[in-house]
Each structure stands twice: as structure tokens, then as C-alpha cells.
N, C-alpha and C. Protein backbone atom coordinates (compact mmCIF):
# COMPACT_ATOMS: atom_id res chain seq x y z
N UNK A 1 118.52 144.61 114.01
CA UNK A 1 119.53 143.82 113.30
C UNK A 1 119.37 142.33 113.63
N UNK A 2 119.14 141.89 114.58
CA UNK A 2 118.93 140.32 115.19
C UNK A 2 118.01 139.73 114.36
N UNK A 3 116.41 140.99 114.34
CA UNK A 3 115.81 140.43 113.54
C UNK A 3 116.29 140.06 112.10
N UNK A 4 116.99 140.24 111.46
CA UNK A 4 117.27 140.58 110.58
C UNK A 4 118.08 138.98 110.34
N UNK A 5 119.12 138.72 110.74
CA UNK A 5 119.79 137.85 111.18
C UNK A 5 118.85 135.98 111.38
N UNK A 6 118.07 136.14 112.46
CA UNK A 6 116.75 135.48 112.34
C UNK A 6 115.79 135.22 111.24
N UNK A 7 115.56 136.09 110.72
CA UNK A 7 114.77 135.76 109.66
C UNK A 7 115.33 135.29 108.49
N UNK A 8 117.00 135.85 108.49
CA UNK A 8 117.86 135.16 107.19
C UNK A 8 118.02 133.21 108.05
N UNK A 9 118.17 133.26 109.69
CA UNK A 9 118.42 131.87 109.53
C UNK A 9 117.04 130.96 109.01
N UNK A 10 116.24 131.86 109.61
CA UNK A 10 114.88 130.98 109.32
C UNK A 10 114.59 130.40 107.92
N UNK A 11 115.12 131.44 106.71
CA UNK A 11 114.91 131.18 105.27
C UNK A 11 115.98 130.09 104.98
N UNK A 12 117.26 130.09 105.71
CA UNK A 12 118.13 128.94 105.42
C UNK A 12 117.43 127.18 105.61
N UNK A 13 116.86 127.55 106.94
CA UNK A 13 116.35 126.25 107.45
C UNK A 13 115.36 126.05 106.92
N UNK A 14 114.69 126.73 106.20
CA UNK A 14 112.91 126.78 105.35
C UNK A 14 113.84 125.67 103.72
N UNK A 15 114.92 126.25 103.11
CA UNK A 15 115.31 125.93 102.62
C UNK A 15 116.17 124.70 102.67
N UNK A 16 116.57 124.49 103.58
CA UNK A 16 117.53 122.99 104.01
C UNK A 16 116.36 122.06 104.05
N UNK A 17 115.37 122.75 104.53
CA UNK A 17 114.51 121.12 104.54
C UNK A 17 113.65 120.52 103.48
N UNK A 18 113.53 121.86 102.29
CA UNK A 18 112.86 121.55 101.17
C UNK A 18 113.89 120.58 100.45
N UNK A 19 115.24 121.19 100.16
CA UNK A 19 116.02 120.73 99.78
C UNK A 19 116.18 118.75 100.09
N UNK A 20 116.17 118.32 101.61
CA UNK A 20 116.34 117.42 101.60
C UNK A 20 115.13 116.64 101.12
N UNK A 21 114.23 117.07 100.70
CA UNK A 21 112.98 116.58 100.27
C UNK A 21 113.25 116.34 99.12
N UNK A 22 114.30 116.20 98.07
CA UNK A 22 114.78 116.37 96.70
C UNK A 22 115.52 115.21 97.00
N UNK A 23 115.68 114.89 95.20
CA UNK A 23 116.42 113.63 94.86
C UNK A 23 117.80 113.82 95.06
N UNK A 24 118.68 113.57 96.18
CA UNK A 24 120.03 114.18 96.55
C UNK A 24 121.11 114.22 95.30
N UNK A 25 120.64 113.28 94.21
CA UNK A 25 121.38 113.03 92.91
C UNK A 25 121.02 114.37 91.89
N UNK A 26 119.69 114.96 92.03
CA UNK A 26 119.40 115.84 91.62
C UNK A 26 120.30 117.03 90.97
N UNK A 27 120.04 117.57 90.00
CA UNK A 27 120.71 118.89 89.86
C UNK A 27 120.08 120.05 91.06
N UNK A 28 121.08 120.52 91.49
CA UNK A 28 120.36 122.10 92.38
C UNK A 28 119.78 123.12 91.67
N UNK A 29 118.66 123.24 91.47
CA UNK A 29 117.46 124.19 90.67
C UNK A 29 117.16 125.57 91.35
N UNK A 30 117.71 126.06 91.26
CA UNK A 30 117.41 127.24 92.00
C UNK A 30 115.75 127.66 91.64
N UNK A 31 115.14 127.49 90.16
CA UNK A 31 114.22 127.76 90.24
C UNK A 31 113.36 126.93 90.76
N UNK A 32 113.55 125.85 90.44
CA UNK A 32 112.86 125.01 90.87
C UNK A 32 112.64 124.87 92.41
N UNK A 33 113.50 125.36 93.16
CA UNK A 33 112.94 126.05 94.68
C UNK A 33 112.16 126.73 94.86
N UNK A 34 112.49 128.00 94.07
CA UNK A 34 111.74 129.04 94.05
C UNK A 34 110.06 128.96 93.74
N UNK A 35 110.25 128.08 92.44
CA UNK A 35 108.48 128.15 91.95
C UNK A 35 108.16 126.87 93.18
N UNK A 36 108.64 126.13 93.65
CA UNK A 36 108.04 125.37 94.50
C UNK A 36 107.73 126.16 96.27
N UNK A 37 108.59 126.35 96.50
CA UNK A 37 108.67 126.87 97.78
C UNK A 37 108.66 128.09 98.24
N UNK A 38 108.62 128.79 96.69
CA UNK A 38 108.42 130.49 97.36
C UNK A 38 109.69 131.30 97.66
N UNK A 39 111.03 130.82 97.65
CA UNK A 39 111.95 131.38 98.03
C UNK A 39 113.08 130.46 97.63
N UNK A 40 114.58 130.95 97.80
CA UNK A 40 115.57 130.33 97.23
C UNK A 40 116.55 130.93 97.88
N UNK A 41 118.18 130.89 97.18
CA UNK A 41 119.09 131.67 97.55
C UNK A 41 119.38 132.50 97.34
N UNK A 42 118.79 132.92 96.49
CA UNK A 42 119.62 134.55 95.55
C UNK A 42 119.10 135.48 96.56
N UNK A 43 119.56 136.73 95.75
CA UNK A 43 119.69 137.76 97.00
C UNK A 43 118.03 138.64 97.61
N UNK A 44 117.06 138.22 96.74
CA UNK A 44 116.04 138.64 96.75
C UNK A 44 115.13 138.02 97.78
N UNK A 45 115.81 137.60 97.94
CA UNK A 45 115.30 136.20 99.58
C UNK A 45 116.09 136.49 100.40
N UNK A 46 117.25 137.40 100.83
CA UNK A 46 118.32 137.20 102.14
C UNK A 46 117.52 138.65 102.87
N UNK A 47 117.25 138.40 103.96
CA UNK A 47 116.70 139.86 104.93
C UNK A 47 117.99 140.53 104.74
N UNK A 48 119.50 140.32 105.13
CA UNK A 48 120.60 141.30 104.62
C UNK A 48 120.75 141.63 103.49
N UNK A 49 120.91 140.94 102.37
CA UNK A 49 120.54 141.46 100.59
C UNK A 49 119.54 142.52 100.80
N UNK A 50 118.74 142.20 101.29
CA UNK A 50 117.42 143.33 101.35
C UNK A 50 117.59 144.52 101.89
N UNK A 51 118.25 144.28 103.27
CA UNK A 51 118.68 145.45 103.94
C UNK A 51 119.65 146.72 103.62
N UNK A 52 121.00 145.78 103.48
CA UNK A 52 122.37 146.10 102.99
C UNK A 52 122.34 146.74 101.51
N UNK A 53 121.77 145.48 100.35
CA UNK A 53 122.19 145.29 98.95
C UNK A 53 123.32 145.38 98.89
N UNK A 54 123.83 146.45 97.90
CA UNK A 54 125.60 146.69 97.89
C UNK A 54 125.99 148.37 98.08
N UNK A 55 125.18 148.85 99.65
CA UNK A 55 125.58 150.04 99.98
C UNK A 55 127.15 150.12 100.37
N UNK A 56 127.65 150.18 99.59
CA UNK A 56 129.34 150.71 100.29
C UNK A 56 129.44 151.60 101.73
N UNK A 57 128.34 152.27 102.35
CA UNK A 57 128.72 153.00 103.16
C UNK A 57 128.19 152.21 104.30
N UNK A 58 127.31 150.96 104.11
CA UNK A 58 126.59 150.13 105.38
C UNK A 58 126.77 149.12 104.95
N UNK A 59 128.61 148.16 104.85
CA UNK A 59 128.44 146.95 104.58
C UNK A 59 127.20 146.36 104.92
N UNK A 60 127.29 144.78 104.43
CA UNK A 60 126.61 143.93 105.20
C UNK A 60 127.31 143.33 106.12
N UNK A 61 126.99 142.66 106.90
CA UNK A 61 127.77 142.29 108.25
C UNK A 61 128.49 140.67 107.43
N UNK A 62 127.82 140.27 106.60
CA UNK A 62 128.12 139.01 106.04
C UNK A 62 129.21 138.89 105.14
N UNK A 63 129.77 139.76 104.74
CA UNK A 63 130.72 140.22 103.87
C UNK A 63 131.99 140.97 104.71
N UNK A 64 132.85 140.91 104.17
CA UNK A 64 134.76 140.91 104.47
C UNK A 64 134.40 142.18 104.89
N UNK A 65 134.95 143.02 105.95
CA UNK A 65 135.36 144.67 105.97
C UNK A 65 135.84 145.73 104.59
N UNK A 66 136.76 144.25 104.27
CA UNK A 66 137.68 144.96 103.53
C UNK A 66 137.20 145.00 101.79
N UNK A 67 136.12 144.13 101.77
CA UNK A 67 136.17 143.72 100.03
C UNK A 67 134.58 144.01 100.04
N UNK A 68 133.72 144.21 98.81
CA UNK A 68 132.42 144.58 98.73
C UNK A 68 132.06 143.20 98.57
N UNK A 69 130.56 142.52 98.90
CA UNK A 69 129.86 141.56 99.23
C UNK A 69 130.11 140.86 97.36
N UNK A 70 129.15 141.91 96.35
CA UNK A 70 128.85 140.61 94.98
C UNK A 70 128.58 139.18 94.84
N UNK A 71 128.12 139.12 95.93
CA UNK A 71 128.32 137.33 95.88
C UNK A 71 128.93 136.55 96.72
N UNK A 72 129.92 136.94 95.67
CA UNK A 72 131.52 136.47 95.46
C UNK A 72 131.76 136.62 97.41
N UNK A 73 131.39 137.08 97.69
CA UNK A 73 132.29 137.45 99.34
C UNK A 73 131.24 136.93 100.39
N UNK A 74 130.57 137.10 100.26
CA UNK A 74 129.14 136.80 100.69
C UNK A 74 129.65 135.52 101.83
N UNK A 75 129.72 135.64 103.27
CA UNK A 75 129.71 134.54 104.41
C UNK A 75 130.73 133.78 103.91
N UNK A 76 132.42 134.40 103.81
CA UNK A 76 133.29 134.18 103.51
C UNK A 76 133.22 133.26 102.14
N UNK A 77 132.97 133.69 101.44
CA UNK A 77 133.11 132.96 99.84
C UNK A 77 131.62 131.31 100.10
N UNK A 78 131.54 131.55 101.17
CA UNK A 78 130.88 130.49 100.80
C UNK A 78 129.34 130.24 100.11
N UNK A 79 128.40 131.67 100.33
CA UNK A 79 127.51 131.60 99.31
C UNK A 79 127.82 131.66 97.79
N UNK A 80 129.13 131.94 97.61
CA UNK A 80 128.95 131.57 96.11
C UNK A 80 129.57 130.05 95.84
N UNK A 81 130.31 129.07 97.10
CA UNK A 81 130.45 127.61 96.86
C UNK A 81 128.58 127.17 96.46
N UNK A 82 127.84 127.86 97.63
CA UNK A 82 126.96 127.44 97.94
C UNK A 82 125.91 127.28 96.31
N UNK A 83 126.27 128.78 95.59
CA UNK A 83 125.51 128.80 94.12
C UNK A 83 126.15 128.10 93.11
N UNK A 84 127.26 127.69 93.25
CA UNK A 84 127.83 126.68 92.10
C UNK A 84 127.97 125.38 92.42
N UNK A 85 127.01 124.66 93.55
CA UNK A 85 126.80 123.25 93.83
C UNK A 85 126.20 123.06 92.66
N UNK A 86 126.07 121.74 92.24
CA UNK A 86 125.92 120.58 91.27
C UNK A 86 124.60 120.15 91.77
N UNK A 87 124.22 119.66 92.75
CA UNK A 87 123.62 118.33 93.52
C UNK A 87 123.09 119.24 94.65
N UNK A 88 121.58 118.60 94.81
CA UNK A 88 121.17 119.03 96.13
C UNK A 88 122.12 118.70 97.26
N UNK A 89 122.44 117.07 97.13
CA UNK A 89 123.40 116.40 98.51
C UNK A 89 124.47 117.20 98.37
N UNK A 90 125.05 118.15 97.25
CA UNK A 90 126.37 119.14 97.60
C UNK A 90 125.37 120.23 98.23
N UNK A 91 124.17 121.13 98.12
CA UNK A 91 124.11 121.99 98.46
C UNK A 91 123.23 121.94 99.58
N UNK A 92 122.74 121.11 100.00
CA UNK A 92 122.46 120.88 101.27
C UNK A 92 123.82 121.18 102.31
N UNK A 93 125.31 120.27 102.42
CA UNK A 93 126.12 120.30 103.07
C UNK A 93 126.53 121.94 102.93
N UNK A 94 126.55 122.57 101.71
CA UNK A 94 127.28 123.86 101.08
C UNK A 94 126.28 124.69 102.63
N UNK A 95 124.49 124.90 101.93
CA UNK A 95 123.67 125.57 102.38
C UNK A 95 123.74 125.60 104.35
N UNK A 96 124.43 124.40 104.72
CA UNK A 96 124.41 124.40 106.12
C UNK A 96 125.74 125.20 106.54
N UNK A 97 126.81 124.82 105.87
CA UNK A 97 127.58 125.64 106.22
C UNK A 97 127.53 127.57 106.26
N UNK A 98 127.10 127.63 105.34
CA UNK A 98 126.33 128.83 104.97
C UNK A 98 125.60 129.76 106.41
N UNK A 99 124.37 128.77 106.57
CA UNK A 99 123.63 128.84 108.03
C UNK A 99 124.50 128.70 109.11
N UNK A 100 125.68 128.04 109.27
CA UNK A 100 126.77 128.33 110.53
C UNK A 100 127.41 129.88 110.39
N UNK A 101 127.94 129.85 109.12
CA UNK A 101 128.24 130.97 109.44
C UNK A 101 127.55 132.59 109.90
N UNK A 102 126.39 132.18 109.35
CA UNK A 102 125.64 133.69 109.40
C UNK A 102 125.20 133.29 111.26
N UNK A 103 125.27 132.25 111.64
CA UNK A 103 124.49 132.05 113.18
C UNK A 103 125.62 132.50 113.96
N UNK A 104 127.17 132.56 113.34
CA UNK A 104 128.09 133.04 114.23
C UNK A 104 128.68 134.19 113.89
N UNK A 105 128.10 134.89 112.57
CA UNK A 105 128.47 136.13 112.89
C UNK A 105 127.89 137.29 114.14
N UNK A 106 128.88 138.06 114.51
CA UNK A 106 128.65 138.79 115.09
C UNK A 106 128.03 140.29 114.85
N UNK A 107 127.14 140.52 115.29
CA UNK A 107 126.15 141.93 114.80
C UNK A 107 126.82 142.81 115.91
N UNK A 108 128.10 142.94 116.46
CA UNK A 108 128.21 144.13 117.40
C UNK A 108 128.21 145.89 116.48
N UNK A 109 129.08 145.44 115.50
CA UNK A 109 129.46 146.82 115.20
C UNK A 109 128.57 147.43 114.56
N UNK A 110 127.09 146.68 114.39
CA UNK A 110 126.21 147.31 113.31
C UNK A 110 124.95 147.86 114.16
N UNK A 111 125.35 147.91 115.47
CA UNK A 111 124.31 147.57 116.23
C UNK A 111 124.24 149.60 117.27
């Protein structure tokens, strides 16, 4: 599971720094990450998306107890602030917050 955890922060920070390499006025391109850098935010890039997806019986650890991930729930609502930024300079700040949270969740109960 750590690994797991690790390799999602690693893709955050792979991504924060492409990002600041962008015109901060910029629109946020999701593809345009993607065909550049190989990876992005959507769920096809998160080691937990990968792991988890949307098994109801093995949340993801990143998502509420109580509510199923979709997005929508995803590191307390904030990956989906994170997919409806405007501006790299919004989703840079969005994308870090993002990376705090997953660095302080806790992996006990999955473990």
C-alpha cells in the first residue's frame, strides 16, 4: 500500500513541475499534459484509481468512508476543484493541495 501511495505522490510532483513549466495564464490542458508528458490527472494515471477503481467493497483510502470516490470525493472534493481549474497558476496551487492531502492520508486500515 505505501508503495502505492509513493508512486501516486511521485506522479503529483512529475506533474507540478511540468505544470510550472507552462504559461501560468494558460488554460489547464489536460491533454496537453498528457501528449507532452506521458501522464496527467485523470484516473488512468493515479496508482489508487488503478488499484481501488470504484470497488465498493475496497474503498480507496482517498475517498470519504461514507460516500463512493467518482471523482467527485476523491481527497476530500479536492481532485475534482483540482479538474475544474481554469489556469495552470489555479492548478498548480489546486494540484499541491491535492499532493498534501494524499501525503497525509493515513494507510492504517488498509494495511
Amino acid at each position: 500500500m505505501r508503495g502505492i501511495k509513493k508512486k501516486t505522490l511521485e506522479h503529483y510532483t512529475r506533474m507540478i513541475a511540468w505544470a510550472k513549466e507552462q504559461d501560468p495564464i494558460e488554460f489547464a490542458d489536460i491533454l496537453k499534459m498528457e501528449k507532452s508528458l506521458g501522464e496527467s490527472w485523470d484516473d488512468d494515471n493515479c496508482a489508487f484509481c488503478t488499484e481501488f477503481g470504484n470497488d465498493q467493497w475496497r474503498p480507496c483510502p482517498l475517498q470519504p468512508i461514507d460516500r463512493p470516490c467518482w471523482g467527485v470525493n476523491c481527497c476530500d472534493g479536492l481532485w475534482s476543484d483540482l479538474n475544474n481549474t481554469e489556469t495552470w497558476h489555479d492548478w498548480i496551487k489546486v494540484a499541491k493541495q491535492v499532493k498534501a492531502f494524499i501525503k497525509k492520508t493515513r494507510l492504517d486500515r488498509w494495511e
